[in-house]
N, C-alpha and C. Protein backbone atom coordinates (compact mmCIF):
# COMPACT_ATOMS: atom_id res chain seq x y z
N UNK A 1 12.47 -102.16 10.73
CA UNK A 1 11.93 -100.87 11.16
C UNK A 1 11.28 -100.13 9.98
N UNK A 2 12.02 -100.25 8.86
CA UNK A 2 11.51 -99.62 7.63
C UNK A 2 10.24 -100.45 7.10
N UNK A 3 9.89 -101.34 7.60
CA UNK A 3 8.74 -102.27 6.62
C UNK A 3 7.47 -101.79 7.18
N UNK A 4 8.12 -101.87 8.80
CA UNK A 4 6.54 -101.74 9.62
C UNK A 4 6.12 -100.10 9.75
N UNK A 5 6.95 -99.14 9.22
CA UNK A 5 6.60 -98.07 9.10
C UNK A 5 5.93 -97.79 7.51
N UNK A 6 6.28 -98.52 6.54
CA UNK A 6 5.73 -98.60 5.34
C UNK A 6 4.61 -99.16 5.20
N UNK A 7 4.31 -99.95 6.30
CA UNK A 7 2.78 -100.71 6.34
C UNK A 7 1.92 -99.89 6.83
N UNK A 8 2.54 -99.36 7.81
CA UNK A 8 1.64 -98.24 8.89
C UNK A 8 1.11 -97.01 7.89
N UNK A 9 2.38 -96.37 6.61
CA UNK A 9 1.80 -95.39 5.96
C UNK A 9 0.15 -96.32 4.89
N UNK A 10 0.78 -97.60 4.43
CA UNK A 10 -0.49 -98.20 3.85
C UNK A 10 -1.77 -97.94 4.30
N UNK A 11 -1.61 -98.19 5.97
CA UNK A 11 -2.81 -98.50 6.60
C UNK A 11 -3.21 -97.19 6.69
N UNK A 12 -2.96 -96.19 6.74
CA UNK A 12 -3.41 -94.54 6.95
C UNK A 12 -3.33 -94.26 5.42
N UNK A 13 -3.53 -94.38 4.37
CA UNK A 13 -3.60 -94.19 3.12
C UNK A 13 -5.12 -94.70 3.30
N UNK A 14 -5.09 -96.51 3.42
CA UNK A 14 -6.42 -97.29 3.11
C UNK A 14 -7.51 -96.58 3.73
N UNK A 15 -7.10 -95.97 5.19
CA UNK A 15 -7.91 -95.62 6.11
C UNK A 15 -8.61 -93.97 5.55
N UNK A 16 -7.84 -93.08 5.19
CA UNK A 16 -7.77 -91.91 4.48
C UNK A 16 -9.10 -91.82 3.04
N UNK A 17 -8.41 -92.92 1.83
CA UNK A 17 -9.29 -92.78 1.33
C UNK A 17 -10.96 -92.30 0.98
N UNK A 18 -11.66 -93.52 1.82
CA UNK A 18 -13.12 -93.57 1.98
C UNK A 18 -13.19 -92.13 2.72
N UNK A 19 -12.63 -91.73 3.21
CA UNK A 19 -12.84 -90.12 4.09
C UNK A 19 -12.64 -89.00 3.22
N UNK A 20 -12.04 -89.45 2.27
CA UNK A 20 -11.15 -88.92 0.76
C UNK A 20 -12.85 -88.63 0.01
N UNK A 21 -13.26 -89.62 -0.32
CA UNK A 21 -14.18 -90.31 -0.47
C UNK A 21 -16.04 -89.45 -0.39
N UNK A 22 -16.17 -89.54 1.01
CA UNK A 22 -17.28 -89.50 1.60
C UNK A 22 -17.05 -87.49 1.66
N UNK A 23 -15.95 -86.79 1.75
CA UNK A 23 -15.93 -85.58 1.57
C UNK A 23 -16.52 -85.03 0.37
N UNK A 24 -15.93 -85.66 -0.93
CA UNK A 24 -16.19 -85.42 -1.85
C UNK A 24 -17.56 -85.74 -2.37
N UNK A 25 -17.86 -86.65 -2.13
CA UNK A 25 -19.79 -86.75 -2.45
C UNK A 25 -20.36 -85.19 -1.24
N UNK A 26 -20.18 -85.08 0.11
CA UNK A 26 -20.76 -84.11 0.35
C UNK A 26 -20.12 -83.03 -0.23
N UNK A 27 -19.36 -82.94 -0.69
CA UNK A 27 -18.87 -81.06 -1.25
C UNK A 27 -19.71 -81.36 -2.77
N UNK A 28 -20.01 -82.60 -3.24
CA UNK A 28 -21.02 -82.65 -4.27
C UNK A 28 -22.51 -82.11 -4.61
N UNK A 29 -22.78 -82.38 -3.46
CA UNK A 29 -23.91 -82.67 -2.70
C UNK A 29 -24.21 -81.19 -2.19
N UNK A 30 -23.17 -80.41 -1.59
CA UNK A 30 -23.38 -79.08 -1.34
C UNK A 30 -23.41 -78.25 -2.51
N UNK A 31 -22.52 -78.34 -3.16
CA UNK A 31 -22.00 -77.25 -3.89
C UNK A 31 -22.91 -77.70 -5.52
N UNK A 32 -23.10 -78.81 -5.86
CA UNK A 32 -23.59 -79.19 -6.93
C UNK A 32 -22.66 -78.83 -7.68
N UNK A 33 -22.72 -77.92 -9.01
CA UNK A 33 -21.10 -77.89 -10.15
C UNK A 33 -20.81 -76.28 -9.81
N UNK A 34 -19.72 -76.85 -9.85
CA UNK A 34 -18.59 -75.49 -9.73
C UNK A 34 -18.41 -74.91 -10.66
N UNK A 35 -17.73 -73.44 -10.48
CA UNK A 35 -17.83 -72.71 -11.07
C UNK A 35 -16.05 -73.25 -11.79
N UNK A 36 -15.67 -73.19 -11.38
CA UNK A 36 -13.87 -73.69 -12.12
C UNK A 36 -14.11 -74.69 -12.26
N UNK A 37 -13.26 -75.21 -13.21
CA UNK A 37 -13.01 -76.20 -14.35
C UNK A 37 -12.78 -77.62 -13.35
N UNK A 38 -11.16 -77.18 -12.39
CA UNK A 38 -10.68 -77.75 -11.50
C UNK A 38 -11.58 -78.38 -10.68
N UNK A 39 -12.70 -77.64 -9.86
CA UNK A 39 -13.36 -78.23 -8.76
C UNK A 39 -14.06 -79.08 -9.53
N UNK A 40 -14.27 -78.53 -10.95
CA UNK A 40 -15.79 -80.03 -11.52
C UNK A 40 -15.06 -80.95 -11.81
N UNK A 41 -13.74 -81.17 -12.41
CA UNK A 41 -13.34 -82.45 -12.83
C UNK A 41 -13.04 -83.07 -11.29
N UNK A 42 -12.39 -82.59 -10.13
CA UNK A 42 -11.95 -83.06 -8.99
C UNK A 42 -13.40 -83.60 -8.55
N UNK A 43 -14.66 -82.81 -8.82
CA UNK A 43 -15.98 -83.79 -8.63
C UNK A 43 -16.36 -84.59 -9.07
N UNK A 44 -15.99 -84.28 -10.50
CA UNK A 44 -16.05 -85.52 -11.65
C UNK A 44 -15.54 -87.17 -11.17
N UNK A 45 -13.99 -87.18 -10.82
CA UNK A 45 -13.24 -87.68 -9.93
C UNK A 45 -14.24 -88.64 -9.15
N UNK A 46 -14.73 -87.78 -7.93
CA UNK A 46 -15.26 -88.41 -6.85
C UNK A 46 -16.47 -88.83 -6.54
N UNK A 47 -17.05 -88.84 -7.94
CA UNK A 47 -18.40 -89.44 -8.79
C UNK A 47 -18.45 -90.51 -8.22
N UNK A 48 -20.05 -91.37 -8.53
CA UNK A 48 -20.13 -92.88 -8.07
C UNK A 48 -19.62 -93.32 -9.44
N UNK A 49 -19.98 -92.44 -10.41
CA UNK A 49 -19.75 -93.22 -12.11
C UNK A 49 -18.12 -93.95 -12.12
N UNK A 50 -17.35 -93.20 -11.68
CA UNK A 50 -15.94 -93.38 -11.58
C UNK A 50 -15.11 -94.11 -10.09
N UNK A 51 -16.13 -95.07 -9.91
CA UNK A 51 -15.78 -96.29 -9.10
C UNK A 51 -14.58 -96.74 -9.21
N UNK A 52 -14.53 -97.11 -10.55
CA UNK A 52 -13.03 -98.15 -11.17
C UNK A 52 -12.00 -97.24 -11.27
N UNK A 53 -12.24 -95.58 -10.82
CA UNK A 53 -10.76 -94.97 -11.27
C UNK A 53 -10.26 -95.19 -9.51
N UNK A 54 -10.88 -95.10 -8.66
CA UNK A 54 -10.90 -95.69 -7.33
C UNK A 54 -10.06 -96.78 -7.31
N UNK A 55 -10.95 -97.70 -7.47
CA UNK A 55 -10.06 -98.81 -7.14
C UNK A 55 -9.17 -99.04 -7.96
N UNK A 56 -8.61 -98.38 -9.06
CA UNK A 56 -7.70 -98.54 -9.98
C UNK A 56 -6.37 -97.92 -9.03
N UNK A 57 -6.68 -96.66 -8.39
CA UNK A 57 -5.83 -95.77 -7.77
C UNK A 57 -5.38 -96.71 -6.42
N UNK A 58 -6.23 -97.45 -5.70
CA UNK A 58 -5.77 -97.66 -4.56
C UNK A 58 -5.23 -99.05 -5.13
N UNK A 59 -5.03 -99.92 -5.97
CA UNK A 59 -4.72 -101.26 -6.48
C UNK A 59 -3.32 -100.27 -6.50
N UNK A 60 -2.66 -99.38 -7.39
CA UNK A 60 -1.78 -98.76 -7.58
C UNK A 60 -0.44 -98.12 -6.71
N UNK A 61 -1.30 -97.85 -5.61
CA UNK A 61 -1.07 -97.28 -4.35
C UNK A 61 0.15 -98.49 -3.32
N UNK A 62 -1.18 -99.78 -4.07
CA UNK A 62 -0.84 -100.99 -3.10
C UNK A 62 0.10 -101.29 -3.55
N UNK A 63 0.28 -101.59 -4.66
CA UNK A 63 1.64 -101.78 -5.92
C UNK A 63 2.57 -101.34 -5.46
N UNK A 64 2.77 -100.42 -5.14
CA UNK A 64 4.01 -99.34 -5.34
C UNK A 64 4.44 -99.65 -3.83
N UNK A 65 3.00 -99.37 -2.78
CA UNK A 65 4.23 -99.85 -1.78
C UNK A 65 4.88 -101.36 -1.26
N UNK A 66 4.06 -101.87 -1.98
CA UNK A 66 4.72 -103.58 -1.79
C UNK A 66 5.75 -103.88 -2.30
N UNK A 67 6.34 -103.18 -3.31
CA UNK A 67 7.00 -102.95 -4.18
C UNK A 67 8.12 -102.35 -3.65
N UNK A 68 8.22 -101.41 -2.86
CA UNK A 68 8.77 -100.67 -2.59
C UNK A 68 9.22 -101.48 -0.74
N UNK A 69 7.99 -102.26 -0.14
CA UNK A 69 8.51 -103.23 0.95
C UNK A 69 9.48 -104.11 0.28
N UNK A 70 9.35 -104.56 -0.94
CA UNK A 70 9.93 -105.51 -1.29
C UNK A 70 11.54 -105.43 -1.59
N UNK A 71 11.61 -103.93 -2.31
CA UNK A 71 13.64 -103.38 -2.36
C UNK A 71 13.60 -103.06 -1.09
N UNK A 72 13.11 -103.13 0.06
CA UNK A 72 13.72 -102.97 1.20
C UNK A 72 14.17 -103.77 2.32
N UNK A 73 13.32 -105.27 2.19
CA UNK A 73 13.95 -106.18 2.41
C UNK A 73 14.79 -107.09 1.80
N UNK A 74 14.80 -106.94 0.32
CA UNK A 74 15.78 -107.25 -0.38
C UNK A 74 17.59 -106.57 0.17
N UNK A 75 17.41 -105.44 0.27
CA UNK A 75 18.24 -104.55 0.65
C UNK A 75 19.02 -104.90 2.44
N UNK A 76 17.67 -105.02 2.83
CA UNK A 76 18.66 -105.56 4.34
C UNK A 76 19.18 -107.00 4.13
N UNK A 77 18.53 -107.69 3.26
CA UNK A 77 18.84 -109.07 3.23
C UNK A 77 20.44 -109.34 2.48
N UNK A 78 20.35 -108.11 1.69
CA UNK A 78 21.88 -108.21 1.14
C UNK A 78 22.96 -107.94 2.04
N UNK A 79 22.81 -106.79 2.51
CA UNK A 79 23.79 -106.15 4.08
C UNK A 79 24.01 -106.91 5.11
């Protein structure tokens, strides 16, 4: 029960992203640079330049919860 709900948060993470994503080029796109520090680096962020911090984040993402599937069937498998 716990795995297939941990997959399900994966899949609404993976799914989330690109929407993550495609917001941030248009609030780019609208707003051009902000006036706070915050909104330009969070644009900075969601740059095309910064591709690899992307897929660095979602490689990370994936990590952690496979990782985290993994002490959990470890865990029933012990019980």
């Amino acid at each position: 029960m716990h795995i297939t709900l941990k997959i399900l948060i994966l899949v609404l993470i993976l799914m989330t992203i690109p929407v993550i994503l495609r917001t941030g080029k248009s609030i780019k796109k609208r707003y051009g640079k902000s006036d706070s520090k915050f909104m330009n680096t969070i644009l900075s962020v969601f740059s095309k330049k910064n591709r690899l911090i992307h897929t660095v984040i979602i490689v990370m993402a994936a990590i952690i919860l496979i990782v985290l599937i993994l002490i959990d069937t470890m865990l029933i498998s012990f019980h």
